[in-house]
Each structure stands twice: as C-alpha cells, then as structure tokens.
C-alpha atoms as a PDB file:
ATOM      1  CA  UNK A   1     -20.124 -14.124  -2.229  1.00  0.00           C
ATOM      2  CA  UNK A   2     -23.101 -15.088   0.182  1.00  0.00           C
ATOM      3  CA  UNK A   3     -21.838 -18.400   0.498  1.00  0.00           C
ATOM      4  CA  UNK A   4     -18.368 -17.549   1.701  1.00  0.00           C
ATOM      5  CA  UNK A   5     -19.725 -14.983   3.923  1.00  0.00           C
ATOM      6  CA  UNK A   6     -22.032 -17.833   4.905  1.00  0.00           C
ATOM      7  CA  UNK A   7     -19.281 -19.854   6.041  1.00  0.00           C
ATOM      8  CA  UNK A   8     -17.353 -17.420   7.771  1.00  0.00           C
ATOM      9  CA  UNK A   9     -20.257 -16.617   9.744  1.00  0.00           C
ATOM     10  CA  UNK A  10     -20.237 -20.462  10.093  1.00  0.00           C
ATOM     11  CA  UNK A  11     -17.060 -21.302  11.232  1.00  0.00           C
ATOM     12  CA  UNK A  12     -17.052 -17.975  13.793  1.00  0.00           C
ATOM     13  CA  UNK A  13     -20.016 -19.796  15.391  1.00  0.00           C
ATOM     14  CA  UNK A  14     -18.261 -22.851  15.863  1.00  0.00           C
ATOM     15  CA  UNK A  15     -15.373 -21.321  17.211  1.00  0.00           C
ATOM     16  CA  UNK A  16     -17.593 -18.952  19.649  1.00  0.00           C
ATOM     17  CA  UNK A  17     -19.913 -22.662  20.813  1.00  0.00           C
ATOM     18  CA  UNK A  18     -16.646 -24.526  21.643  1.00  0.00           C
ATOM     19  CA  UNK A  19     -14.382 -22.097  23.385  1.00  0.00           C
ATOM     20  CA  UNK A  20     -17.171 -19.614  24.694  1.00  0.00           C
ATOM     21  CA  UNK A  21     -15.857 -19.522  27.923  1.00  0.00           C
ATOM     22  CA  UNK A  22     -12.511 -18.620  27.230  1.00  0.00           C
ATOM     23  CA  UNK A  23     -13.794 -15.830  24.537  1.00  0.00           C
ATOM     24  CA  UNK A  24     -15.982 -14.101  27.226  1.00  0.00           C
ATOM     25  CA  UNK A  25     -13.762 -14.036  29.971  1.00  0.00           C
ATOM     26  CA  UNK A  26     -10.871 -12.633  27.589  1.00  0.00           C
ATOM     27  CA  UNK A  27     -13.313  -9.837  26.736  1.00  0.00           C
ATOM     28  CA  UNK A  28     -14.095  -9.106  30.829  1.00  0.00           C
ATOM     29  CA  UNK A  29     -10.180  -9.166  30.588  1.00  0.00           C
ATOM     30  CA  UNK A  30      -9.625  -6.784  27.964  1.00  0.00           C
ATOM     31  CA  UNK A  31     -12.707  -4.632  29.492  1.00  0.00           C
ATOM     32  CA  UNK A  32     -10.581  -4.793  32.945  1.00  0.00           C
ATOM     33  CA  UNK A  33      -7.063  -4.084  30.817  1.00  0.00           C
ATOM     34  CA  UNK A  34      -8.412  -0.826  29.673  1.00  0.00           C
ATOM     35  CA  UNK A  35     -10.417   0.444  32.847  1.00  0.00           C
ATOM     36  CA  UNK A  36      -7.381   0.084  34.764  1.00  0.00           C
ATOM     37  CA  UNK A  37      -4.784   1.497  32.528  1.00  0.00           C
ATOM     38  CA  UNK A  38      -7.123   4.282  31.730  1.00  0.00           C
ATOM     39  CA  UNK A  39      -7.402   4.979  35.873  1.00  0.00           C
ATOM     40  CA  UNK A  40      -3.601   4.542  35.998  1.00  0.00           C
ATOM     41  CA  UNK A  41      -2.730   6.840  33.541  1.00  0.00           C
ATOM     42  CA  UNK A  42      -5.014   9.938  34.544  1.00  0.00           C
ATOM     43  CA  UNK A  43      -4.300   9.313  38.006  1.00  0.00           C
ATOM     44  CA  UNK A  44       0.016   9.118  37.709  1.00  0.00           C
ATOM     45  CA  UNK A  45       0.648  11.435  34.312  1.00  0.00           C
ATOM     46  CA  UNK A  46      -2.105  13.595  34.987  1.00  0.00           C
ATOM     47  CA  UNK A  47      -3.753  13.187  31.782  1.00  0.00           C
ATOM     48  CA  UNK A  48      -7.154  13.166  30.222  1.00  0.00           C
ATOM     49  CA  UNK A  49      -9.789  10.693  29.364  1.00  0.00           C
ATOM     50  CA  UNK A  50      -8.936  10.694  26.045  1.00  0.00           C
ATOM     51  CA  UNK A  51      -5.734  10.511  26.102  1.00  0.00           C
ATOM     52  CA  UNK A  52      -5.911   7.310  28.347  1.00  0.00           C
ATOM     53  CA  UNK A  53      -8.426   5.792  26.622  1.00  0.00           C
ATOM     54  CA  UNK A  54      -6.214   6.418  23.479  1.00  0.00           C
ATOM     55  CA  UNK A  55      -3.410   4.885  24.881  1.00  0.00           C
ATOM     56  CA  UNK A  56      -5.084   1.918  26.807  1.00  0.00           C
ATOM     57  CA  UNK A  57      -6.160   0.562  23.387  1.00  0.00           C
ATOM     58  CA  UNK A  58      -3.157   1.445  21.369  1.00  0.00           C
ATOM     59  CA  UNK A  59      -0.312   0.196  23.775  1.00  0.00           C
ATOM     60  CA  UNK A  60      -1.998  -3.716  23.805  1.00  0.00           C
ATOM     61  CA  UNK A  61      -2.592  -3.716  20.148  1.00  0.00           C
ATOM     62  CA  UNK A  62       1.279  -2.754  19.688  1.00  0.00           C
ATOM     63  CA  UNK A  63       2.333  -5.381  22.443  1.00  0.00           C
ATOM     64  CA  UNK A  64       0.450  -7.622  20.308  1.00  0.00           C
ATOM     65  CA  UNK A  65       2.325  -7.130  17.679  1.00  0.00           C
ATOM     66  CA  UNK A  66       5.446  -7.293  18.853  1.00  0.00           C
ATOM     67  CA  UNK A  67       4.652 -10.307  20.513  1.00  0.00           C
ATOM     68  CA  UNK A  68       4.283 -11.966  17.416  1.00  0.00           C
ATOM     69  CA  UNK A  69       6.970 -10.908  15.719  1.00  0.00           C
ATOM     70  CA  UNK A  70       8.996 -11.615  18.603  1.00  0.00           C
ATOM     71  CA  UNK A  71       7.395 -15.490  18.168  1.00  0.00           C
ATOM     72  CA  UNK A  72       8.255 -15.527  14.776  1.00  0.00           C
ATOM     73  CA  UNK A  73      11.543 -15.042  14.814  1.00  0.00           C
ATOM     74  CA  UNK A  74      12.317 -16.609  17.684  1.00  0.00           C
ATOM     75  CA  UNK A  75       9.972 -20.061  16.434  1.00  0.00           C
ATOM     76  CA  UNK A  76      12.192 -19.620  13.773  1.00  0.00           C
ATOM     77  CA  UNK A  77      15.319 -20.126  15.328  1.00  0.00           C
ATOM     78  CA  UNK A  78      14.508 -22.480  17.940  1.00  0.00           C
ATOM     79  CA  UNK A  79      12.655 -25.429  16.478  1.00  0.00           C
ATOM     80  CA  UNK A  80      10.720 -27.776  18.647  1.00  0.00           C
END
C-alpha cells in the first residue's frame, strides 16, 4: 500500500511541476468564483453568509457535472 500511495504522491508532483502555473491561477480563480458569487448573492436575494457560501460551492460543482455529462454524450455523437 505505501508504494502505490508513493506513486500517487509521485505522479501529483509531476503534474503540479509541469502545469504549476495553470493549477495556481485556477485556484485564485476558483477563490475569485466564490468571493463574488457569495457578494452577489447576499447583496441581490438578501441572504446570509452561509447560505452563499453554501451555494457558491455547490452550484460550480453541479455545473461541473453537467458539463461532463453534457461532453459525454455529445463526444459521443459527434466524433472527431
């Protein structure tokens, strides 16, 4: 078991080295994603802080989603 936790760790560094750029500034994007629709929301629907914080990290992670299942099917019936 420590050697394929050894390699996982392994292969996330190599990942992180070559495309740390890209990883950081998609975390100062995500961190930017939820400040804003956390300001948006208590400031139009009047809500609280939990409720936007709640929903500024729920709402992406079900875009995500759909997202890819969207590019499933869709890779699916359009073929390159």
């Amino acid at each position: 078991m420590a050697e394929f936790t050894h390699g996982i760790f392994t292969a996330v560094k190599d990942v992180y080295k070559s495309n740390r750029g890209s990883i950081l500034r998609t975390i100062v994007y995500t961190i930017g994603h939820f400040a804003i629709a956390i300001i948006v929301l208590m400031s139009i629907a009047n809500v609280s802080f939990a409720v936007a914080l709640t929903d500024a990290i729920v709402e992406p992670l079900a875009n995500a989603i759909w997202y890819f299942l969207l590019d499933k099917f869709w890779a699916s019936k359009y073929k390159s």
